[in-house]
C-alpha atoms as a PDB file:
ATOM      1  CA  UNK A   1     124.125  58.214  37.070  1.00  0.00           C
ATOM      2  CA  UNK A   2     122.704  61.668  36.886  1.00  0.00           C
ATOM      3  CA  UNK A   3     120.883  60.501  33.544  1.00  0.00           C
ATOM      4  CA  UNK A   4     119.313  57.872  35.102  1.00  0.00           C
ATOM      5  CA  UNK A   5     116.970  59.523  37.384  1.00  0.00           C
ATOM      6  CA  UNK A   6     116.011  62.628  34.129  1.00  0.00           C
ATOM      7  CA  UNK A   7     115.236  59.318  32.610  1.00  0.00           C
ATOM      8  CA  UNK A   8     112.600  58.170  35.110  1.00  0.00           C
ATOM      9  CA  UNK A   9     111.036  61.592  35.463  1.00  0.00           C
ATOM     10  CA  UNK A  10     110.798  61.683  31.736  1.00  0.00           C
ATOM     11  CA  UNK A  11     108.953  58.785  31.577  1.00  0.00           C
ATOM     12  CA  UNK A  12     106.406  59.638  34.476  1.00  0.00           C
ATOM     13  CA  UNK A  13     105.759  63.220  32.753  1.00  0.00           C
ATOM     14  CA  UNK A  14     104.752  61.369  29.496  1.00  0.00           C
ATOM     15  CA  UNK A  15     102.764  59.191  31.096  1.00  0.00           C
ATOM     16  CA  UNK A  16     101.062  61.955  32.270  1.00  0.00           C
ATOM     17  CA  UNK A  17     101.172  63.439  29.067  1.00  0.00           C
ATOM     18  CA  UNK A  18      99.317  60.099  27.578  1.00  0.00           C
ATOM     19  CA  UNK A  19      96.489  60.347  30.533  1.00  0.00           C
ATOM     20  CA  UNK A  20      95.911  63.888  29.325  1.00  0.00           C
ATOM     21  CA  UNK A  21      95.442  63.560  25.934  1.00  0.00           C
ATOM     22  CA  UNK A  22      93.156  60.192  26.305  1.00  0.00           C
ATOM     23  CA  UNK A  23      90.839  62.253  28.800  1.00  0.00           C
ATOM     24  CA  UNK A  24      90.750  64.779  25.684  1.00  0.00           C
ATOM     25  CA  UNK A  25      90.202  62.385  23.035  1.00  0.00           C
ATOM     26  CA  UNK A  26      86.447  61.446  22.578  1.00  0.00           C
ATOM     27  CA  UNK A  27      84.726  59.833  20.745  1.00  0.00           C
ATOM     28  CA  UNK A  28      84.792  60.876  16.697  1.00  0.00           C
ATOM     29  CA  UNK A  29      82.722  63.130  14.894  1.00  0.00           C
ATOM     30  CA  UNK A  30      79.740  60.562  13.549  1.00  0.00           C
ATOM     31  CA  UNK A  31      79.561  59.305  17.060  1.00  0.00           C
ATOM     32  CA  UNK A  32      78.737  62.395  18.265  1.00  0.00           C
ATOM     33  CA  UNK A  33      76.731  63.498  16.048  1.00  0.00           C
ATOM     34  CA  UNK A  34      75.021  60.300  16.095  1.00  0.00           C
ATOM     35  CA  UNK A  35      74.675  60.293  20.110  1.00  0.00           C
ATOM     36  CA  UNK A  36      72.951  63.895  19.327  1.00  0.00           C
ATOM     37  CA  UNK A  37      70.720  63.106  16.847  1.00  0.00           C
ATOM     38  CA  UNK A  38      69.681  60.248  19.417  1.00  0.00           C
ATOM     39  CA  UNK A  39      68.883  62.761  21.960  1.00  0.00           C
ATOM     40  CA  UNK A  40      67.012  65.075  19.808  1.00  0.00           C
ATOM     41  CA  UNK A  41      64.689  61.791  18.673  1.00  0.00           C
ATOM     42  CA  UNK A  42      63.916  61.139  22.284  1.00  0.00           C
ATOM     43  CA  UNK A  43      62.999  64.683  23.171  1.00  0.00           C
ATOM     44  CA  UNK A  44      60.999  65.184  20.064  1.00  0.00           C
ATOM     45  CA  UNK A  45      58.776  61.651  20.959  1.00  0.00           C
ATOM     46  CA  UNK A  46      58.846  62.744  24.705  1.00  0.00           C
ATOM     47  CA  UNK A  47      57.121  66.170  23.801  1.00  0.00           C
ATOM     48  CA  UNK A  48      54.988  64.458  21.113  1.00  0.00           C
ATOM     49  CA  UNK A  49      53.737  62.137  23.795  1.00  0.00           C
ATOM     50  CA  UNK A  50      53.092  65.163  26.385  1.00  0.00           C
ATOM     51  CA  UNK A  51      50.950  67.233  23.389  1.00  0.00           C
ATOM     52  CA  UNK A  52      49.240  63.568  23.023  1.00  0.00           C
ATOM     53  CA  UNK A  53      47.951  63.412  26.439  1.00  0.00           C
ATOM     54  CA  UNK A  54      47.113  67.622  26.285  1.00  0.00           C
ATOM     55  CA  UNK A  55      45.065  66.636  23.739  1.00  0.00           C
ATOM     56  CA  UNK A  56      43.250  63.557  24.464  1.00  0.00           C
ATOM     57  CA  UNK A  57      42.442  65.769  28.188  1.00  0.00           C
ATOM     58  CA  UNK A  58      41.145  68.375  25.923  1.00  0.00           C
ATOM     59  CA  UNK A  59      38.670  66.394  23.723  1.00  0.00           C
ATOM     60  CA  UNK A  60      37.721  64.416  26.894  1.00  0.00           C
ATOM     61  CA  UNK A  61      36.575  68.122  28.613  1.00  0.00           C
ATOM     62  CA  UNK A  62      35.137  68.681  24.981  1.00  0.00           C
ATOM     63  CA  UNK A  63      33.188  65.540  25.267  1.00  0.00           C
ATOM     64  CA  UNK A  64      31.838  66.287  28.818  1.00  0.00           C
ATOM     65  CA  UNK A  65      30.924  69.639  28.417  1.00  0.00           C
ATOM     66  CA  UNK A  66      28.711  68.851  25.034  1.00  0.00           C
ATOM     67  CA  UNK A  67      24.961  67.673  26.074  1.00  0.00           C
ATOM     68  CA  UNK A  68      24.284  64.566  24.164  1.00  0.00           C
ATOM     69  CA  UNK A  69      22.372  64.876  21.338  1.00  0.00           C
ATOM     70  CA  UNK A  70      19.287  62.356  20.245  1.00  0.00           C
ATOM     71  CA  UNK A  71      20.038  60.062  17.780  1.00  0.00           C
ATOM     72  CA  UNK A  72      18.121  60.496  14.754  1.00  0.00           C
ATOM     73  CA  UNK A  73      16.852  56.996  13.332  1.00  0.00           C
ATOM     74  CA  UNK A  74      17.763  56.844   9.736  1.00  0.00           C
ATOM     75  CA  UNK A  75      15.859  54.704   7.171  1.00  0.00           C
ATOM     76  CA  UNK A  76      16.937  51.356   7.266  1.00  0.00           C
ATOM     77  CA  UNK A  77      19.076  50.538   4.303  1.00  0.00           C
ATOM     78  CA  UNK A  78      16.724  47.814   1.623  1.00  0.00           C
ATOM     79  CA  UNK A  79      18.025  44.531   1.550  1.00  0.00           C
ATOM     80  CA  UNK A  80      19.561  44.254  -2.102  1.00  0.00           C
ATOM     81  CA  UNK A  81      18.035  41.216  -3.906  1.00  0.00           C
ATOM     82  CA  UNK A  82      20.471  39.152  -6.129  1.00  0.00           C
ATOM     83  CA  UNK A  83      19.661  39.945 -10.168  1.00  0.00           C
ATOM     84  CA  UNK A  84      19.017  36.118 -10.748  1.00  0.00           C
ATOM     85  CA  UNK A  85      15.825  36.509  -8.581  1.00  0.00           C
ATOM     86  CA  UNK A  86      14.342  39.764  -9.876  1.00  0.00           C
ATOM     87  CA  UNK A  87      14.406  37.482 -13.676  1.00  0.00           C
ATOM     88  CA  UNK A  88      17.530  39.328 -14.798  1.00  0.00           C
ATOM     89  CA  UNK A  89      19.216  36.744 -17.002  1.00  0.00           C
ATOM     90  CA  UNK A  90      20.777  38.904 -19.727  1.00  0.00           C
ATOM     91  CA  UNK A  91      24.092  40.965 -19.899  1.00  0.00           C
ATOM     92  CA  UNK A  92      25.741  44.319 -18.965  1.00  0.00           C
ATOM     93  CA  UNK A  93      23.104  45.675 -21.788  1.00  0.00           C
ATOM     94  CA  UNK A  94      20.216  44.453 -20.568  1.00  0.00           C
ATOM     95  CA  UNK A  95      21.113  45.712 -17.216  1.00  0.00           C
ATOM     96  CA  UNK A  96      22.153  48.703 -18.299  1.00  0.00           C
ATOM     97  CA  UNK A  97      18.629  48.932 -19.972  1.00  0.00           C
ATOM     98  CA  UNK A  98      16.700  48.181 -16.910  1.00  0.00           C
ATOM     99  CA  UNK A  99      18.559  50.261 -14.583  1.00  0.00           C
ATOM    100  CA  UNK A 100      17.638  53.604 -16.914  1.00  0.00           C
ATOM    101  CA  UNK A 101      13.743  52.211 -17.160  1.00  0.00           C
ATOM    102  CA  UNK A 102      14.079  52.033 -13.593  1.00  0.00           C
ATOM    103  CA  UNK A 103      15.375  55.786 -13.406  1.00  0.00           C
ATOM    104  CA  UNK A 104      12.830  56.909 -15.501  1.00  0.00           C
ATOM    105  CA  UNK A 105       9.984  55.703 -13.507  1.00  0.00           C
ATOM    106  CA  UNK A 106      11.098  57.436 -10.672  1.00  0.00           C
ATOM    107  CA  UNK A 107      11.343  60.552 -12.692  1.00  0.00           C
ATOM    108  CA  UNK A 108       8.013  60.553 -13.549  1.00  0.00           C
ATOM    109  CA  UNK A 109       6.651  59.132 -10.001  1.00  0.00           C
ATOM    110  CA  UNK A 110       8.668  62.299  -8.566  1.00  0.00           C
ATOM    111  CA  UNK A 111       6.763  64.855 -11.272  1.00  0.00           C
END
C-alpha cells in the first residue's frame, strides 16, 4: 500500500501543476493586442478632448481681450428681378446678348 499514498500526492502536485499553468495562460495574442489598441483609442480621444477644451479657453481669452469692432454696413444686396418681367422672352443668345450690352454700358458709364 506504499503506492497508494505516491499516488495521491501525485495527483495533488498536478493539480497544482494545472492551477499554475492556467494562472500563466492568458488570453491569446489578437486579444491582447486588441485590448491594447483599445487603450491607446481611449487615451488618444481623452487627450484630444483635454487639447479641445485648451483651446476653446484660449479663443474664449482671445475673444475677451479683442475690443469689439463697429460693424461696417454693407450695401444692401438688389433684389434680382425675374427675366420674364424685365421683357426677356428669347433664349440663352439673346441673353447672352443683353448681358454684354449691359457690360458695355457700364464700361463706358465708368470712363
Amino acid at each position: 500500500m506504499a503506492r497508494g499514498n505516491q499516488r495521491e500526492i501525485d495527483r495533488e502536485r498536478a493539480m497544482k501543476r494545472k492551477d499554475k499553468k492556467k494562472i500563466k495562460t492568458t488570453k491569446s495574442g489578437f486579444e491582447k493586442r486588441k485590448e491594447d489598441d483599445a487603450e491607446r483609442m481611449r487615451e488618444k480621444q481623452r487627450l484630444a478632448e483635454e487639447r479641445k477644451l485648451k483651446e476653446a479657453e484660449e479663443e474664449k481669452k482671445e475673444l475677451a481681450s479683442e475690443p469689439v469692432k463697429p460693424k461696417k454696413d454693407k450695401k444692401k444686396a438688389k433684389a434680382k428681378v425675374p427675366n420674364f418681367l424685365l421683357g426677356f422672352t428669347g433664349g440663352h443668345d439673346e441673353l447672352k446678348a443683353k448681358k454684354k450690352a449691359k457690360k458695355e454700358l457700364q464700361k463706358k458709364k465708368g470712363k
